[in-house]
Structures are given as structure tokens and as C-alpha cells.
Protein backbone atom coordinates (compact mmCIF):
# COMPACT_ATOMS: atom_id res chain seq x y z
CA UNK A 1 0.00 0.00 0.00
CA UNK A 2 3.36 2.40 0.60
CA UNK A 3 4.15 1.82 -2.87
CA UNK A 4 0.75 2.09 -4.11
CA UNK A 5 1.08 5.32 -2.50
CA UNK A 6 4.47 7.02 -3.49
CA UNK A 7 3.49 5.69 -7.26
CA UNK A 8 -0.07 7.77 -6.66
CA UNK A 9 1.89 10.51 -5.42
CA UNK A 10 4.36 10.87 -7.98
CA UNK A 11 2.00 10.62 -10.64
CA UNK A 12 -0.59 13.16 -9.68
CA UNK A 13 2.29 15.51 -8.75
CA UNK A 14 3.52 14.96 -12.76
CA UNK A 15 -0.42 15.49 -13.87
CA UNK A 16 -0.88 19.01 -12.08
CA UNK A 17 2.81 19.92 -13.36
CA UNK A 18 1.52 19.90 -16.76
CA UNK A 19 -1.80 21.54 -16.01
CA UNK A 20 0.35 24.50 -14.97
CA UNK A 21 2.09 24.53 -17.98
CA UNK A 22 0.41 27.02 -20.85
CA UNK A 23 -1.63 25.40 -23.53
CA UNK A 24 -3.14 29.14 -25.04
CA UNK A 25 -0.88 30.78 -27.51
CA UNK A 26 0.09 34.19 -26.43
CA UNK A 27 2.84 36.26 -26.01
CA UNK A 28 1.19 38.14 -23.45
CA UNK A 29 0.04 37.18 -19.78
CA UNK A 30 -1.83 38.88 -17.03
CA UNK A 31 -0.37 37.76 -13.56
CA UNK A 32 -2.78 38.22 -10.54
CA UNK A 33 -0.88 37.92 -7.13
CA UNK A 34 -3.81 36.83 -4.44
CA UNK A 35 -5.32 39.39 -2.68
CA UNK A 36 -3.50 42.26 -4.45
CA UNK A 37 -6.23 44.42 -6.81
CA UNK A 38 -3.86 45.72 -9.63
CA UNK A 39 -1.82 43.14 -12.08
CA UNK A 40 1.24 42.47 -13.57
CA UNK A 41 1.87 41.12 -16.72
CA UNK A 42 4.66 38.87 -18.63
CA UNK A 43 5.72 39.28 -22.04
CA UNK A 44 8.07 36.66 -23.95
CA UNK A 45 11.05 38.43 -26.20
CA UNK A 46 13.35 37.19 -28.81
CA UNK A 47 16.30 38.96 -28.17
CA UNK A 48 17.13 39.92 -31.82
CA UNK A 49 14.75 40.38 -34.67
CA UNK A 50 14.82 42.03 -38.49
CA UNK A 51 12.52 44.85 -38.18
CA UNK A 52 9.90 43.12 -40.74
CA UNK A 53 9.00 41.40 -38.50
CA UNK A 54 9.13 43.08 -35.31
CA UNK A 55 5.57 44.35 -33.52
CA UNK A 56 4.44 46.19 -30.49
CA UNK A 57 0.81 45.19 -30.42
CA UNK A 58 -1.84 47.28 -28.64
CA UNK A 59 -2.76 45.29 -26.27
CA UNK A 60 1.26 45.35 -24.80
CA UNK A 61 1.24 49.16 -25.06
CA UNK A 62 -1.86 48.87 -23.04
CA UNK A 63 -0.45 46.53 -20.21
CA UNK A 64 2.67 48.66 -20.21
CA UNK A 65 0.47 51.87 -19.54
CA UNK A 66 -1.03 49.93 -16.47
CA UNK A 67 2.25 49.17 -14.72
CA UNK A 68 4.76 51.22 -12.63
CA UNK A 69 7.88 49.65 -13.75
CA UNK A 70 9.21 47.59 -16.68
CA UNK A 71 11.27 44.53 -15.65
CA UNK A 72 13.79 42.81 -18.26
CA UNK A 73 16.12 39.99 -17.81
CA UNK A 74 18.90 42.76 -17.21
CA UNK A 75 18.30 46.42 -16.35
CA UNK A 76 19.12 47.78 -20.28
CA UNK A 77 18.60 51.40 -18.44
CA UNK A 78 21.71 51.26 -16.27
CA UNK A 79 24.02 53.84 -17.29
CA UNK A 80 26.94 51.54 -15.94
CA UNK A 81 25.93 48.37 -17.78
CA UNK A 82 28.59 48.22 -20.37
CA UNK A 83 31.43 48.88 -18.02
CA UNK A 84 29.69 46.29 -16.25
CA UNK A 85 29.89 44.58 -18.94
CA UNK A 86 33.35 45.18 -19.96
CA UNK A 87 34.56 44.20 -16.67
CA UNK A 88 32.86 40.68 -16.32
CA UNK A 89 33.10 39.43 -20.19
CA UNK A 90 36.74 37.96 -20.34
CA UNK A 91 37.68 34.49 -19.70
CA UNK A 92 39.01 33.19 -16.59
CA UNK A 93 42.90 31.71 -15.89
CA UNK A 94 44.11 34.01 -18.82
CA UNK A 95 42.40 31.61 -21.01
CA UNK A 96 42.75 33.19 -25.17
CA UNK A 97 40.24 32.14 -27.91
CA UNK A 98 43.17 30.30 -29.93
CA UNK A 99 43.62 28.06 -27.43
CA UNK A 100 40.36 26.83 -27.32
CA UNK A 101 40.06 25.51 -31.18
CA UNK A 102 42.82 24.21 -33.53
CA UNK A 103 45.17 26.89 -35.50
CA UNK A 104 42.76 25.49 -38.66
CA UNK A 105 39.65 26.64 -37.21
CA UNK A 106 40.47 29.41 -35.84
CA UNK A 107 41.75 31.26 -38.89
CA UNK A 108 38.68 30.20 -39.89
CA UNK A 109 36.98 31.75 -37.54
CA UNK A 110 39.37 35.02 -37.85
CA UNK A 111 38.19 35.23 -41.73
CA UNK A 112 34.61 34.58 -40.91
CA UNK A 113 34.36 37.52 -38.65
CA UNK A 114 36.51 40.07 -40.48
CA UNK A 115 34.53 38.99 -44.06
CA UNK A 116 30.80 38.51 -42.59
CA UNK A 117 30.59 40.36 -39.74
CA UNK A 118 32.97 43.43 -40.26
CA UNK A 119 34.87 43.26 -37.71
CA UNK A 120 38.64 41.85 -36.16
CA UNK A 121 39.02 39.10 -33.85
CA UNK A 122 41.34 40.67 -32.66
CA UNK A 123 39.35 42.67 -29.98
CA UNK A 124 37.35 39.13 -28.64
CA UNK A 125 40.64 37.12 -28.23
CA UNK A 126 39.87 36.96 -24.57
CA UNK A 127 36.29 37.21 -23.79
CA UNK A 128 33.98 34.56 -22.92
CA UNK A 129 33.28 32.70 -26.30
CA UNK A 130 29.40 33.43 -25.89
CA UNK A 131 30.04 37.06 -26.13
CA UNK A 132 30.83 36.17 -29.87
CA UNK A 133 27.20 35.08 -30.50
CA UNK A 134 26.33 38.71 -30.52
CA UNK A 135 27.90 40.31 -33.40
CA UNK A 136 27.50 36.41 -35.39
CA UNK A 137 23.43 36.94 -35.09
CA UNK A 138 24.07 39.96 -37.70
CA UNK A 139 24.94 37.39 -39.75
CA UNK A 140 22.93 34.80 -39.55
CA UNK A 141 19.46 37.03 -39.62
CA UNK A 142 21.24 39.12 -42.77
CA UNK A 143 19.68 42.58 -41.63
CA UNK A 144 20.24 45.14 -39.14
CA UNK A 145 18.24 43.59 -36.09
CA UNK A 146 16.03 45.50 -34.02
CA UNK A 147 15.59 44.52 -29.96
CA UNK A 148 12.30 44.48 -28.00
CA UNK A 149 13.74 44.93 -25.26
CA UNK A 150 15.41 48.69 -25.78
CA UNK A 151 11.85 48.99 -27.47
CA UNK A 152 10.08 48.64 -24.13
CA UNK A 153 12.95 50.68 -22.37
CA UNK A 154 11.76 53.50 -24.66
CA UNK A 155 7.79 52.74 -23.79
CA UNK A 156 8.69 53.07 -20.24
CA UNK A 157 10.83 56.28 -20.56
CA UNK A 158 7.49 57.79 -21.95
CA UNK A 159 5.87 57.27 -19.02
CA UNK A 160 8.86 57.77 -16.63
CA UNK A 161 8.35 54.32 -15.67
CA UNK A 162 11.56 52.62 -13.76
CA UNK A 163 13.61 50.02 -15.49
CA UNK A 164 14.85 46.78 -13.43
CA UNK A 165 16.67 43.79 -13.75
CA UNK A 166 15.54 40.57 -12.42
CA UNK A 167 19.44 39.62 -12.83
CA UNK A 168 22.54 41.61 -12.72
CA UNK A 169 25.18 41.86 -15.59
CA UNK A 170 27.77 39.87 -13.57
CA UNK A 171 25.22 37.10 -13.21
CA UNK A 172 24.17 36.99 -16.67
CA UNK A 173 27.61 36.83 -17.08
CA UNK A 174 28.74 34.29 -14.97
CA UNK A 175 26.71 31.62 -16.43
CA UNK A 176 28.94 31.92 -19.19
CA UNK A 177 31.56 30.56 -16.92
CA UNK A 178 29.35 27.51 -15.68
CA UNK A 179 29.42 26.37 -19.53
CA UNK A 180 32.79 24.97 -20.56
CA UNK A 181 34.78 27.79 -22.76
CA UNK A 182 35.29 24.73 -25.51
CA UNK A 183 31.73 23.24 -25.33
CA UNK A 184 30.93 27.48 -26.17
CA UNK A 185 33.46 27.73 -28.63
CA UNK A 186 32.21 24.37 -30.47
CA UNK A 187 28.45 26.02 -30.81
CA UNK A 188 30.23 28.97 -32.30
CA UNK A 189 31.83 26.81 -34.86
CA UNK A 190 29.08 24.49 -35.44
CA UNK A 191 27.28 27.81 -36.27
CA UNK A 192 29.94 29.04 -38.47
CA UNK A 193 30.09 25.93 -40.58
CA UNK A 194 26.46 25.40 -40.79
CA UNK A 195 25.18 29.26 -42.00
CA UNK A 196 22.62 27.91 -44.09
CA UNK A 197 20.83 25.56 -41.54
CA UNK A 198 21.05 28.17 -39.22
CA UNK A 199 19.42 30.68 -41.14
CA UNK A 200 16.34 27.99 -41.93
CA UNK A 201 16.59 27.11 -38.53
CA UNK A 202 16.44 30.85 -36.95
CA UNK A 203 13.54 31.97 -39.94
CA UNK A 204 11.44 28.58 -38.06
CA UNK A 205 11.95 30.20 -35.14
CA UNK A 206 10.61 33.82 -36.33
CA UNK A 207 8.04 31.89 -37.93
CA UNK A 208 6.80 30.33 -34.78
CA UNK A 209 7.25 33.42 -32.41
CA UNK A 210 4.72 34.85 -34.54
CA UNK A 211 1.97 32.15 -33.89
CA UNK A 212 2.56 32.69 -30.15
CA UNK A 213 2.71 29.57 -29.16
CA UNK A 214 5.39 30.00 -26.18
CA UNK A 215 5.18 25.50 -25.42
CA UNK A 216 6.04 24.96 -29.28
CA UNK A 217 8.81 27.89 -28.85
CA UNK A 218 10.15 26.34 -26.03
CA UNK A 219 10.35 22.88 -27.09
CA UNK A 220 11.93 24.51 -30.46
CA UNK A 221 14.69 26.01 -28.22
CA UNK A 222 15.36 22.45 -26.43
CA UNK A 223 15.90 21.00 -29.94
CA UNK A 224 17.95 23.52 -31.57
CA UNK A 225 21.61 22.56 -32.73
CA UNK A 226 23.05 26.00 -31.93
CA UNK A 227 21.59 26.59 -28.73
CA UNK A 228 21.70 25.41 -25.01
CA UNK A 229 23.54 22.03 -26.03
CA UNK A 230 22.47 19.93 -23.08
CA UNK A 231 22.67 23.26 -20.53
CA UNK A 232 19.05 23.45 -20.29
CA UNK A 233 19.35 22.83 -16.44
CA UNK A 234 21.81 26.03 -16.36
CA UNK A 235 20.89 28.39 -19.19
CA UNK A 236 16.87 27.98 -18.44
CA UNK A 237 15.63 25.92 -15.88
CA UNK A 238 17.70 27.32 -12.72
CA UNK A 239 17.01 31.04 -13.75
CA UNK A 240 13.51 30.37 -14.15
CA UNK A 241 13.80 29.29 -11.03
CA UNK A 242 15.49 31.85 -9.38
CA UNK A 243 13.68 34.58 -10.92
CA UNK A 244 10.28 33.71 -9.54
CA UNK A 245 10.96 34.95 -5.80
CA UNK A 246 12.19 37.85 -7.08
CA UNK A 247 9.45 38.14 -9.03
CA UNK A 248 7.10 37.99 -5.89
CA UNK A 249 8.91 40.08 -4.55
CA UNK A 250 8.85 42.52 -7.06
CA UNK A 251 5.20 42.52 -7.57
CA UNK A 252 4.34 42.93 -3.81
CA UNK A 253 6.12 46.15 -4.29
CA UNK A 254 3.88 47.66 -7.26
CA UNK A 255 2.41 46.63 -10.50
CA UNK A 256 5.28 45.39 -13.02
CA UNK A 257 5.49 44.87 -17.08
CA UNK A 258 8.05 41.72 -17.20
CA UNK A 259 9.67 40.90 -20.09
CA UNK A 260 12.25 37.67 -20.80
CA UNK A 261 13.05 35.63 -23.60
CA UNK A 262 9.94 33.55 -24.40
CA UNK A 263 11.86 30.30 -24.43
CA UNK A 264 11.48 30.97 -20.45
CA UNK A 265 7.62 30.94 -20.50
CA UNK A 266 6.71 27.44 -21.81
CA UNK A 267 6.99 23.57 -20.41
CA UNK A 268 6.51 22.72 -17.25
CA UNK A 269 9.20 24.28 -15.60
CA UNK A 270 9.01 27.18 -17.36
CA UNK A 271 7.85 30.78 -15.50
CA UNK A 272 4.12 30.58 -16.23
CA UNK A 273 3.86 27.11 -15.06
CA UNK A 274 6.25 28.29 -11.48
CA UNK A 275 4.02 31.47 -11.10
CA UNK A 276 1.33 29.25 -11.44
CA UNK A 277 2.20 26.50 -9.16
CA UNK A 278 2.86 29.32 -6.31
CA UNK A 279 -0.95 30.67 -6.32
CA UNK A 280 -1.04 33.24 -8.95
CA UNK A 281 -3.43 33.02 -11.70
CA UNK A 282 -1.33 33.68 -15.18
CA UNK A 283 -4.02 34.15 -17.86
CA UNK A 284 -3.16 34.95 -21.64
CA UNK A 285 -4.06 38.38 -23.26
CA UNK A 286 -4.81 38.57 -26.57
């Protein structure tokens, strides 16, 4: 009968996991903390976009208007966040780039960045090989991006509303230390060698971030050969994690527009589902 038990147990524990987990398709969610009148609401980024097919809808300007403050994975306000930056994006141990790959590929990846990107590799030989991925998404999306998120720092300077950071720079910037420099490096390369697929594979992407569907996003994310590369746990699952006291914290305080990178709002583990499983109600806006 134990058994019987723990078995019961574990499975209805798996069954309400899932019912916390989105099923609507929506970009957009109200959050309503218990016993607190005004709401917050969550909105799922991609970082980097061609403007074509970037879009503030109404109903986000709306939400926006509603709130206090505007909450993004990093405050993009800060006035010290590139020397922040600066300070926090080299490698540790006096680790260079060239001794992560073979002399081959890394004349390779010298060429690459001097003919496709415009610029020297010179000036990254030290950082943290993520920090690369930055400049190589000009290539891959062949356009001049756009950002939500310095889009939403501009709604909120129109109505004086705060900027915050559920994370600091030197977090954000840490986890690039908890991923091994080569395992980075090889994503880089993979990337390099594979510009085709990873166009396809980023204009899939686009193409589903436009139906809304933030559990098809992030099971898109999971799958994706130039991605998290078995650092789920790291990259999104402990940061949802972490984020959603801070999030209670932050909404106890006043109403709050929050905005990450949709891959964080699907699954089961994911920060609707979390919100959810602590008592708020997380509805979809249309």
C-alpha cells in the first residue's frame, strides 16, 4: 500500500505539473498575485529580430500603460551596464580564444568575422566565447536587427516608468563561466560551418514566435543545434527558477510589465507554469 502510495503521489504531482504549464498561444500574460487588486503582466522576447517582422501590439502598449515599472532579464537602463559589462566578459585563468580551437579553425573563424561580420578578432581574443554570438546573429538574420527589449525601455521612458533587472550583468555573465569555454566555442563553430541551416533554422523560429505559441517555442529552443547544447538545467531551468521569488517580490512592491526571452515561459518548468504552481493566476491576453 506504501508503494501504491508514493506511485499515486508521484503521478498526480507529474499530472498538475503539466496543467500548470500554458496550452493558449500568447505572447502576453496577465499575472494576478492573491489578494493584491492591480496586475502584472509577462511578455516573452526574442532577443534579436529584423525589423519586418518586429511588432508592439496594442494590447502590450496597453499593459505597459497599467504598470509602474518595466522589468527585463537585465536592467538595459543602467548607465553603468557596459562597463559592467566590460569588466565581467573575459575568460578566466588568462584563457585566449586560440587556445580553445585548432590553428585550422580558428583562422577560420578570424576570416569569418573580419569577411561577414565586419569586424577583427582581434578585440574578442579573450572574452567569454558566448560574447561572440552577438555580433555572429548579424549574420545569420542578414539585416540590421532590431531589440524588444530597448523597445520597451523606450515605452517606459514615456511614461517615466523605472527600469529593473531581475538579474545583474555579472550574473548573466557568470553563467557563461558555468558552460565549458570549448563546449561554447564548439556552438560557435558548429554555427559558423552550418550558416545555411542556421538561417532555416532561426527563420522557423521567427516563424513560430509569430503564432505565439510560447510550449512549441520552447520545445523549439530544447531541440535547436546551436543553442543550449544539453545546458538546459543552467541556461533555463535554474534562472527560471530563481527569478520567480524575485518576481514575488517585485510585484508585492507595485504593478510590473516583465519581459524575458519567451523560451522561459513554456513547459513545465518554465515561468508561467512556477508562477502558477505558487498561487497566482497567469491568464493569456490577446
Amino acid at each position: 500500500m506504501k508503494k501504491l502510495f508514493l506511485v499515486l503521489a508521484l503521478l498526480f504531482s507529474v499530472f498538475i505539473a503539466k496543467a500548470q504549464a500554458p496550452v493558449e498561444s500568447s505572447l502576453l500574460w496577465e499575472i494576478k498575485a492573491p489578494n493584491q487588486s492591480k496586475p502584472s503582466y509577462l511578455f516573452g522576447t526574442i532577443h534579436l529580430i529584423c525589423p519586418a517582422d518586429f511588432s508592439l501590439s496594442d494590447s502590450l502598449k496597453l499593459a505597459i500603460s497599467k504598470t509602474e515599472q518595466v522589468a527585463l532579464e537585465v536592467d538595459m537602463d543602467d548607465p553603468n551596464m557596459m562597463a559592467a559589462m566590460m569588466k565581467s566578459m573575459n575568460m578566466s585563468d588568462g584563457n585566449e580564444l586560440k587556445k580553445l580551437v585548432t590553428e585550422a579553425e580558428y583562422n577560420k573563424l578570424s576570416q569569418f568575422y573580419k569577411d561577414s561580420v565586419g569586424v577583427g578578432l582581434a578585440m574578442f581574443e579573450r572574452v567569454k566565447p558566448f560574447v561572440l554570438m552577438g555580433p555572429l546573429f548579424n549574420a545569420v538574420l542578414a539585416c540590421q536587427p532590431q531589440s524588444y527589449e530597448m523597445s520597451l525601455v523606450e515605452l517606459a521612458k514615456k511614461q517615466k516608468a523605472e527600469v529593473i533587472g531581475l538579474e545583474t550583468i555579472d550574473e548573466q555573465m557568470a553563467l557563461f563561466d558555468s558552460v565549458p569555454y570549448k563546449d561554447q566555442m564548439k556552438i560557435i563553430m558548429t554555427m559558423i560551418d552550418s550558416l545555411p541551416q542556421a538561417r532555416e533554422e532561426f527563420k522557423g523560429l521567427i516563424k513560430m514566435y509569430k503564432t505565439q505559441n510560447v510550449n512549441d517555442l520552447y520545445k523549439l529552443t530544447l531541440k535547436s543545434e546551436f543553442g543550449l547544447e544539453g545546458n538546459e538545467e543552467v541556461l533555463l531551468f535554474a534562472r527560471n527558477q530563481k527569478w520567480i521569488g524575485r518576481i514575488q517580490k517585485i510585484i508585492a512592491e507595485k504593478p510590473t510589465f516583465f519581459a524575458v526571452g519567451a523560451a522561459h515561459l513554456g513547459g513545465e518548468r518554465g515561468v508561467i507554469a512556477l508562477l502558477r504552481k505558487e498561487g497566482y493566476m497567469v491568464r493569456a491576453i490577446k
